[in-house]
C-alpha atoms as a PDB file:
ATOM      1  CA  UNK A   1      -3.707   8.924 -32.131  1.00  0.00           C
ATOM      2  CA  UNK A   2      -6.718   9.931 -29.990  1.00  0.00           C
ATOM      3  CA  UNK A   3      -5.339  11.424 -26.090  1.00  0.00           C
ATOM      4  CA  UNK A   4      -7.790   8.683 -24.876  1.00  0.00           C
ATOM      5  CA  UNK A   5      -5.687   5.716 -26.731  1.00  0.00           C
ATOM      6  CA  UNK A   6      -2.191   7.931 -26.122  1.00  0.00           C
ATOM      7  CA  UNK A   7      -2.868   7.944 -22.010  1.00  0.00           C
ATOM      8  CA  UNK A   8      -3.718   3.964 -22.206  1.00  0.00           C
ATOM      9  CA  UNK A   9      -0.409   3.569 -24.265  1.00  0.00           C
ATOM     10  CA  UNK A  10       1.134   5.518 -21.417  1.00  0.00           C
ATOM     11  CA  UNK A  11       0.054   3.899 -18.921  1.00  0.00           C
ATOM     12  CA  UNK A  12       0.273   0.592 -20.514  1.00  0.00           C
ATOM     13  CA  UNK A  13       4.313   1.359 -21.103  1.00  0.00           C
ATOM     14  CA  UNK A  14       5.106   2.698 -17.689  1.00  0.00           C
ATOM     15  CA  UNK A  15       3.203  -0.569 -15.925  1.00  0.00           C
ATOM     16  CA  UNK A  16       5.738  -2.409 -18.006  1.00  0.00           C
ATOM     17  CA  UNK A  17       8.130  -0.841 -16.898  1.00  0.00           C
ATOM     18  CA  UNK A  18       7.393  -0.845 -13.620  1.00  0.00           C
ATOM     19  CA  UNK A  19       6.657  -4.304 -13.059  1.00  0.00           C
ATOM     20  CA  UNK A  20       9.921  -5.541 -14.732  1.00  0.00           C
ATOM     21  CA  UNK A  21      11.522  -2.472 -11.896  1.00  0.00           C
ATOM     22  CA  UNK A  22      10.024  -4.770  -9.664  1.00  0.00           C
ATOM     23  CA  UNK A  23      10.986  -8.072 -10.944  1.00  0.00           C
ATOM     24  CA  UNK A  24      14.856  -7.142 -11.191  1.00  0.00           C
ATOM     25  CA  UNK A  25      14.653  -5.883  -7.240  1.00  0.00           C
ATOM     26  CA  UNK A  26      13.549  -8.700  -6.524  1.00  0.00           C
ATOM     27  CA  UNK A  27      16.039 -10.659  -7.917  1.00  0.00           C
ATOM     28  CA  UNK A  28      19.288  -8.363  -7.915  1.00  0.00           C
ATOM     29  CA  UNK A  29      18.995  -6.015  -5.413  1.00  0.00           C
ATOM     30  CA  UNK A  30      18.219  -1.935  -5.851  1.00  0.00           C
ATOM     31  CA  UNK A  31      21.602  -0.977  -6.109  1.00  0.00           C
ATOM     32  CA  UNK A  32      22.164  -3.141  -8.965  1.00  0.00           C
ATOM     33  CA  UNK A  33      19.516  -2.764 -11.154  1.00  0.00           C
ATOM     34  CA  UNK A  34      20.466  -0.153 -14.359  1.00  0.00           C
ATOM     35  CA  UNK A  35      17.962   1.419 -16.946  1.00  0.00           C
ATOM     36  CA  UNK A  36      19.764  -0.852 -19.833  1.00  0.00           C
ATOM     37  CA  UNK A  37      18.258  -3.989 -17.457  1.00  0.00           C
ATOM     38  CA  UNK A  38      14.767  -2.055 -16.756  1.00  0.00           C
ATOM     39  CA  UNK A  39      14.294  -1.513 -20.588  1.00  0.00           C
ATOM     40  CA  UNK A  40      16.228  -4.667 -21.781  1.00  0.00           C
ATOM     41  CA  UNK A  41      13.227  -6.516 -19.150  1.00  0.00           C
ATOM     42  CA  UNK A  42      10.189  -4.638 -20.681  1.00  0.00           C
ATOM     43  CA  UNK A  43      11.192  -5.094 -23.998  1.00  0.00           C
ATOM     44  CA  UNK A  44      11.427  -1.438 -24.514  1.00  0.00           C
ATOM     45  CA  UNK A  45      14.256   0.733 -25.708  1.00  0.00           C
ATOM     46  CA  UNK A  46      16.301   3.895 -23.699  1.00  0.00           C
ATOM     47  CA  UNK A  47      14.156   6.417 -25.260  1.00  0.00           C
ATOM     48  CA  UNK A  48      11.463   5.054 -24.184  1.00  0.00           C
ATOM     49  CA  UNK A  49      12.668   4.879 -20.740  1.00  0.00           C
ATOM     50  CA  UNK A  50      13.546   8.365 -20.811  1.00  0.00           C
ATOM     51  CA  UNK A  51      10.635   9.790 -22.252  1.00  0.00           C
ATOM     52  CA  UNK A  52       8.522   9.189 -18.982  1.00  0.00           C
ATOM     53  CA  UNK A  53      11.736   8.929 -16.772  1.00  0.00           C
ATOM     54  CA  UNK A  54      15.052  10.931 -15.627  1.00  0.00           C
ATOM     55  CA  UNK A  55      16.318   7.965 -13.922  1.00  0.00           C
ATOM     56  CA  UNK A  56      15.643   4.529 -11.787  1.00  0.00           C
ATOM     57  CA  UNK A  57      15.015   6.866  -8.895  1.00  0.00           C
ATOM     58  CA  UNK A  58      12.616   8.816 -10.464  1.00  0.00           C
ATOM     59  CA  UNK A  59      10.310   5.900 -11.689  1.00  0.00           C
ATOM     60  CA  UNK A  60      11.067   4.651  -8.287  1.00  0.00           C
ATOM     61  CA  UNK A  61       9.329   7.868  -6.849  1.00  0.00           C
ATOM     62  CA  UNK A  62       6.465   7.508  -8.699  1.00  0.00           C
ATOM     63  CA  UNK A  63       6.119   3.825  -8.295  1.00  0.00           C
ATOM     64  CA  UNK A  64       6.211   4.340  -4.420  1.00  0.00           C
ATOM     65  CA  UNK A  65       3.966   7.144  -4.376  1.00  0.00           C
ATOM     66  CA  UNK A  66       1.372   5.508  -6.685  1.00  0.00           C
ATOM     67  CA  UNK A  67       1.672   2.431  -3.931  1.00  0.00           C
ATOM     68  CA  UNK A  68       1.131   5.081  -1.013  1.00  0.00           C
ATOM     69  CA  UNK A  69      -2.080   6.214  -2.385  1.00  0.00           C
ATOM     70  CA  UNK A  70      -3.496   3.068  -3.259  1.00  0.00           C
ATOM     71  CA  UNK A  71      -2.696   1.775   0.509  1.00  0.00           C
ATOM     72  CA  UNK A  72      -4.875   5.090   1.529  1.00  0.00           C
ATOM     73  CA  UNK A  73      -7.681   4.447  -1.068  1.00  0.00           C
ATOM     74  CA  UNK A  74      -7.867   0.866  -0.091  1.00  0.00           C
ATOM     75  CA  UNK A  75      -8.072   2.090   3.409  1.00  0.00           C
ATOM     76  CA  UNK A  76     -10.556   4.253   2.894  1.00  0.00           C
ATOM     77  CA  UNK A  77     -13.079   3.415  -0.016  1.00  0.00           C
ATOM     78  CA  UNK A  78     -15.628   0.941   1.601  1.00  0.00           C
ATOM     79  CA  UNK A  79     -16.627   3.829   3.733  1.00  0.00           C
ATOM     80  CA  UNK A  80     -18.680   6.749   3.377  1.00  0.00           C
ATOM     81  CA  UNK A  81     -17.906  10.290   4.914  1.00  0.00           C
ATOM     82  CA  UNK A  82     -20.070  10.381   8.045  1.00  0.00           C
ATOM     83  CA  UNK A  83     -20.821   7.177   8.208  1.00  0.00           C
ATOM     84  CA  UNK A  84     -20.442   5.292  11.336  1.00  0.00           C
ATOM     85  CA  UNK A  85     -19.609   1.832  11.810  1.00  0.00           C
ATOM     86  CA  UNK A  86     -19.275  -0.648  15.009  1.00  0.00           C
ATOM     87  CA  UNK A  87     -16.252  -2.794  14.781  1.00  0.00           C
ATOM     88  CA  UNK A  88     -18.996  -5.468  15.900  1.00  0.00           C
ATOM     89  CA  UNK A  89     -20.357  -5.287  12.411  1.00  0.00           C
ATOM     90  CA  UNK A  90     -16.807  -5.860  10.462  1.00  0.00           C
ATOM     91  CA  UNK A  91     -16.799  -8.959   8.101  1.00  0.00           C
ATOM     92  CA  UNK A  92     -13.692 -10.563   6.397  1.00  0.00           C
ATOM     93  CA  UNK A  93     -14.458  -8.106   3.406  1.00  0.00           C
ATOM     94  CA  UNK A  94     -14.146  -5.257   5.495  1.00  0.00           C
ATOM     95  CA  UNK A  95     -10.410  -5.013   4.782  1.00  0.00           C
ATOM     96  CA  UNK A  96     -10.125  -4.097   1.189  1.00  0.00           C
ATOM     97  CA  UNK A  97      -6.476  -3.302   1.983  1.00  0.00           C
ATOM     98  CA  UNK A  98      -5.525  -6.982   2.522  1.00  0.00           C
ATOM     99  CA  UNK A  99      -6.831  -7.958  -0.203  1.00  0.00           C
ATOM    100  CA  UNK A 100      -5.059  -5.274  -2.656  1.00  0.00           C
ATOM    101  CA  UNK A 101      -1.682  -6.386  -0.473  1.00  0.00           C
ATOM    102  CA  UNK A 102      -2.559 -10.033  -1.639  1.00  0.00           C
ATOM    103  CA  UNK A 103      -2.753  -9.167  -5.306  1.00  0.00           C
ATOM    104  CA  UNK A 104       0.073  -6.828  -5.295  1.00  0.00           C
ATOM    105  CA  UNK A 105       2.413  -9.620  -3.860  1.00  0.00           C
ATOM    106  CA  UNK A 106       5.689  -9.045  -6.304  1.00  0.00           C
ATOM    107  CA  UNK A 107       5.541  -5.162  -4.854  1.00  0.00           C
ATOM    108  CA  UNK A 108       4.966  -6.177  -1.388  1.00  0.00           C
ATOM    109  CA  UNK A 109       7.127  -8.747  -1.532  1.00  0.00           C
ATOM    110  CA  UNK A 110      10.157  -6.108  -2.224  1.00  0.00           C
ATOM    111  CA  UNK A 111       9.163  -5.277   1.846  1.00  0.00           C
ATOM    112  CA  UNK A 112      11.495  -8.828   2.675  1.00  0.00           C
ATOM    113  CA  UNK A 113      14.307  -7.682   0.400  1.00  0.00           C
ATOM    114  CA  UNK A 114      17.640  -6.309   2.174  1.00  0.00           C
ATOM    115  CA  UNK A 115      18.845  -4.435  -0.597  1.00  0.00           C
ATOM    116  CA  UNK A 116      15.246  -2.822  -1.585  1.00  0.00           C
ATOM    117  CA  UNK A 117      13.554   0.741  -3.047  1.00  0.00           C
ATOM    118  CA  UNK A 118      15.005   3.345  -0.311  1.00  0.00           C
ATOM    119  CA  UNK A 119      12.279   4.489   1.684  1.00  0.00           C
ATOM    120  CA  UNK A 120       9.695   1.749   1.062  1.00  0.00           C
ATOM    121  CA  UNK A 121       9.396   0.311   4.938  1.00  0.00           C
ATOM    122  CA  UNK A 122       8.078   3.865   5.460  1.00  0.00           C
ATOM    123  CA  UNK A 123       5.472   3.972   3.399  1.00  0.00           C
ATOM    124  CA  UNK A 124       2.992   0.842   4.698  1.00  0.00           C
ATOM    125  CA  UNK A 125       2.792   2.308   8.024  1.00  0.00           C
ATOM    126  CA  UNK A 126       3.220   5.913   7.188  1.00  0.00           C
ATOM    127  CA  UNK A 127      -0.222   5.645   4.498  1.00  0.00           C
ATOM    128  CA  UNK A 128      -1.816   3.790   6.808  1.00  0.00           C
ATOM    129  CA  UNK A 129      -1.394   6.765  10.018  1.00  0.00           C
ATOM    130  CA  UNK A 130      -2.429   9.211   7.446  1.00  0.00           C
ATOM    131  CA  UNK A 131      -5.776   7.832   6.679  1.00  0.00           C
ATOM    132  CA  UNK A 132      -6.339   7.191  10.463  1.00  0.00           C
ATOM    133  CA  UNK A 133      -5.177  10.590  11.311  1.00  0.00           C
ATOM    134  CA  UNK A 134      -7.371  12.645   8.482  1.00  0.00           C
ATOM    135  CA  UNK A 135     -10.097  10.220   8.734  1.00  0.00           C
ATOM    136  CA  UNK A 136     -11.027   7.959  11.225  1.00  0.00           C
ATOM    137  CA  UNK A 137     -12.738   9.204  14.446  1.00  0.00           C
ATOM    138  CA  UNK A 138     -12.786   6.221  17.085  1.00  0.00           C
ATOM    139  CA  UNK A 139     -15.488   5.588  19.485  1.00  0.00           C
ATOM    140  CA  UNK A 140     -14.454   4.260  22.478  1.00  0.00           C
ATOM    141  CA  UNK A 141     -14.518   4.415  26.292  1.00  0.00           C
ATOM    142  CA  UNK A 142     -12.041   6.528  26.587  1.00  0.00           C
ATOM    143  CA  UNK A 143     -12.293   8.906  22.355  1.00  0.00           C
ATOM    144  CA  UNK A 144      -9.720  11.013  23.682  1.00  0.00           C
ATOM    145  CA  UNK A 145      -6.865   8.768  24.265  1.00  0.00           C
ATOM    146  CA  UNK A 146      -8.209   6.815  21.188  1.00  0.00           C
ATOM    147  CA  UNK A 147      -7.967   9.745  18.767  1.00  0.00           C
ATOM    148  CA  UNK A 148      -4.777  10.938  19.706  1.00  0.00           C
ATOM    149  CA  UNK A 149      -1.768  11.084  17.189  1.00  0.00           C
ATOM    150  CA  UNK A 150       0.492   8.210  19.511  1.00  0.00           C
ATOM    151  CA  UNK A 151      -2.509   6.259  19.390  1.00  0.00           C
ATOM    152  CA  UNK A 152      -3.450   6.034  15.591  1.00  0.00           C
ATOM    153  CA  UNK A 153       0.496   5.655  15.397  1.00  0.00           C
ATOM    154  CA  UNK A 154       0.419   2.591  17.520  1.00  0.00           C
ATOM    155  CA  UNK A 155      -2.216   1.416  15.457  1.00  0.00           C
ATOM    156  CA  UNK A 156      -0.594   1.930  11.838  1.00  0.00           C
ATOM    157  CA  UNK A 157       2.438   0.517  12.684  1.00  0.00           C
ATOM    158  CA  UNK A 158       1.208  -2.464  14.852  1.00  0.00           C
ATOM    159  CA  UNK A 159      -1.152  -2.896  11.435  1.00  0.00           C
ATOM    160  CA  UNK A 160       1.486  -2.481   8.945  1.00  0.00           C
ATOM    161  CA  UNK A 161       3.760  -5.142  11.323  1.00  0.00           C
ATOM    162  CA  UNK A 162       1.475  -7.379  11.330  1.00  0.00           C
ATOM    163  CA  UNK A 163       0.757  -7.559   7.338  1.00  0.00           C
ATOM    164  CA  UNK A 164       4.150  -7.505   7.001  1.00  0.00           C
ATOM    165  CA  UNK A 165       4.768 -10.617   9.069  1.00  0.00           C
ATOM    166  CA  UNK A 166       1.608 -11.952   7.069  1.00  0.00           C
ATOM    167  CA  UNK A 167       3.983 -11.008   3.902  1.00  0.00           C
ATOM    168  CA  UNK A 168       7.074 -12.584   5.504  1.00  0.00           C
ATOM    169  CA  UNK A 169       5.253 -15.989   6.175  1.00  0.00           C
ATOM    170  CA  UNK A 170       4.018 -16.240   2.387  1.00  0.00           C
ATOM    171  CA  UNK A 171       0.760 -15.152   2.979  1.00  0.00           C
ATOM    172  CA  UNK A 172       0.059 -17.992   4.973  1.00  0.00           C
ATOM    173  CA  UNK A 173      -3.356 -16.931   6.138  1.00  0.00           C
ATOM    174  CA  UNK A 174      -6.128 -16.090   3.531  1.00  0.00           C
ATOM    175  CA  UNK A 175      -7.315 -12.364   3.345  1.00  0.00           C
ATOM    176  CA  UNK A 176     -10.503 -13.056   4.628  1.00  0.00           C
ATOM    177  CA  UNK A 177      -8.342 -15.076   7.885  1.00  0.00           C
ATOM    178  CA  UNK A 178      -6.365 -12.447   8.179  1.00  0.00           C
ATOM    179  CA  UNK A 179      -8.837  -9.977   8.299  1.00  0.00           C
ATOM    180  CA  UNK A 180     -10.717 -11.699  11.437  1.00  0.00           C
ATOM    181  CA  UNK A 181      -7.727 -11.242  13.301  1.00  0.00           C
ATOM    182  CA  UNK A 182      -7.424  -7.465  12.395  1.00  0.00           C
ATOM    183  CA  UNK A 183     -11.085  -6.852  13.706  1.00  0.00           C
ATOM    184  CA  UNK A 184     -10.774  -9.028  17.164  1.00  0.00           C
ATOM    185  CA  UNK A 185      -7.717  -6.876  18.006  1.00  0.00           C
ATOM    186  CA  UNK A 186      -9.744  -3.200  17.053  1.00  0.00           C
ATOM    187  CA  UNK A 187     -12.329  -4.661  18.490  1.00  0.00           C
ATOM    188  CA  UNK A 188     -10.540  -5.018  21.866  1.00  0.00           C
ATOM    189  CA  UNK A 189      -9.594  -0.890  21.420  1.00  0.00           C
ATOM    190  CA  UNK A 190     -12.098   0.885  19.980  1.00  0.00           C
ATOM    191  CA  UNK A 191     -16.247   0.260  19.415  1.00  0.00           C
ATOM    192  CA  UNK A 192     -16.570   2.058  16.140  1.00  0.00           C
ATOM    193  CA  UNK A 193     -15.442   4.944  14.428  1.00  0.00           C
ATOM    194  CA  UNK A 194     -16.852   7.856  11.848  1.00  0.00           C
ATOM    195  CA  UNK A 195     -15.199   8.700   8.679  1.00  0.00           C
ATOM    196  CA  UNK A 196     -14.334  12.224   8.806  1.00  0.00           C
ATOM    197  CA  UNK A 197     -14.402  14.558   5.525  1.00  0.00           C
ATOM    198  CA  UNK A 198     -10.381  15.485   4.719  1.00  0.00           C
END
C-alpha cells in the first residue's frame, strides 16, 4: 500500500471514529461512553481503536484540538497578512467561521450537552482570542484600548456567546443572517483592522 493511500485510510478510520465519539456524546453522555461502544459504532474492532488511540481521552484530545485549529483557520483564512479591511466593507460571507460552525453541527452541538468532552466550552472562545490576539490589529478611535488583551477577550467571548446561543436556538438564523449581526456590532467598536504576520 502506497503512504499516499495508507494516510487516506488513516484518516478515513479515525473520522469514523470520531464522528461515532461524537454521536454516542450526544446521546449518552461523556462519562458513559466506552471504547467497546466507540468501535462497536464505527464498525471497527479494539485493535483498531488502539492502533491510533491509548484511550477515549486521548482521541478526545485530538478531536478537540483538531476543532481548535479549524475555529482559528476559519477565523483567519479569507484574509491576507497586511491586508487591511473596513468593517464597512464586510458581507455575509465574510464569516467563514459561521459557516464551518453550521456544517459541523453534531460537534457543536456537544456545546448544549451537560455531561460533554471536558474542556470543550473553553475552546470556542479561547481559539477565537488567540487569532484576535496574534492577528488582528483594530483601527479605531481609540487602537489602544481596542488592541488590548481585555478587549479582544471581550470580543471572543461575547463572539463565541453569541454563536453559542445561535447553536442553542437550532441555528435559527442562517449563516449569512447571522453574520450581519456580527458585523453591525464590530462595526459599532472598531473601523477596520490589519492582519498581522504570527
Amino acid at each position: 500500500m502506497k503512504p499516499h493511500n495508507m494516510n487516506q485510510q488513516t484518516a478515513r478510520t479515525k473520522s469514523h471514529l470520531k464522528q461515532a465519539f461524537i454521536s454516542l456524546v450526544s446521546q449518552k453522555g461523556y462519562q458513559h461512553v466506552t471504547v467497546t461502544d466507540i468501535v462497536d459504532s464505527a464498525q471497527y474492532n479494539r485493535t483498531t481503536f488502539y492502533h491510533y488511540y491509548l484511550d477515549k481521552e486521548d482521541l478526545a484530545d485530538e478531536l478537540r484540538k483538531e476543532m481548535f485549529e479549524a475555529i482559528i483557520n476559519m477565523s483567519i483564512n479569507k484574509y491576507s497578512v497586511g491586508t487591511v479591511i473596513k468593517t464597512e466593507e464586510l458581507n455575509a460571507h465574510s464569516y467563514d467561521l459561521i459557516y464551518f460552525i453550521k456544517n459541523n453541527q453534531a460537534y457543536f452541538n456537544l456545546l448544549l450537552v451537560s455531561d460533554t468532552v471536558p474542556g470543550i466550552h473553553h475552546d470556542l472562545p479561547d481559539a477565537i482570542y488567540e487569532v484576535l490576539e496574534k492577528q488582528f490589529e483594530f483601527t479605531s478611535e481609540n487602537s489602544d484600548a481596542a488592541n488590548t488583551a481585555a478587549y479582544k477577550k471581550y470580543m471572543a467571548h461575547g463572539t463565541a456567546g453569541l454563536i453559542t446561543e445561535w447553536i442553542r436556538n437550532d441555528y435559527d438564523l442562517s449563516p449569512e443572517a447571522l453574520s450581519l449581526q456580527f458585523i453591525k456590532i464590530l462595526q459599532t467598536m472598531v473601523k477596520g483592522f490589519v492582519i498581522r504576520k504570527v
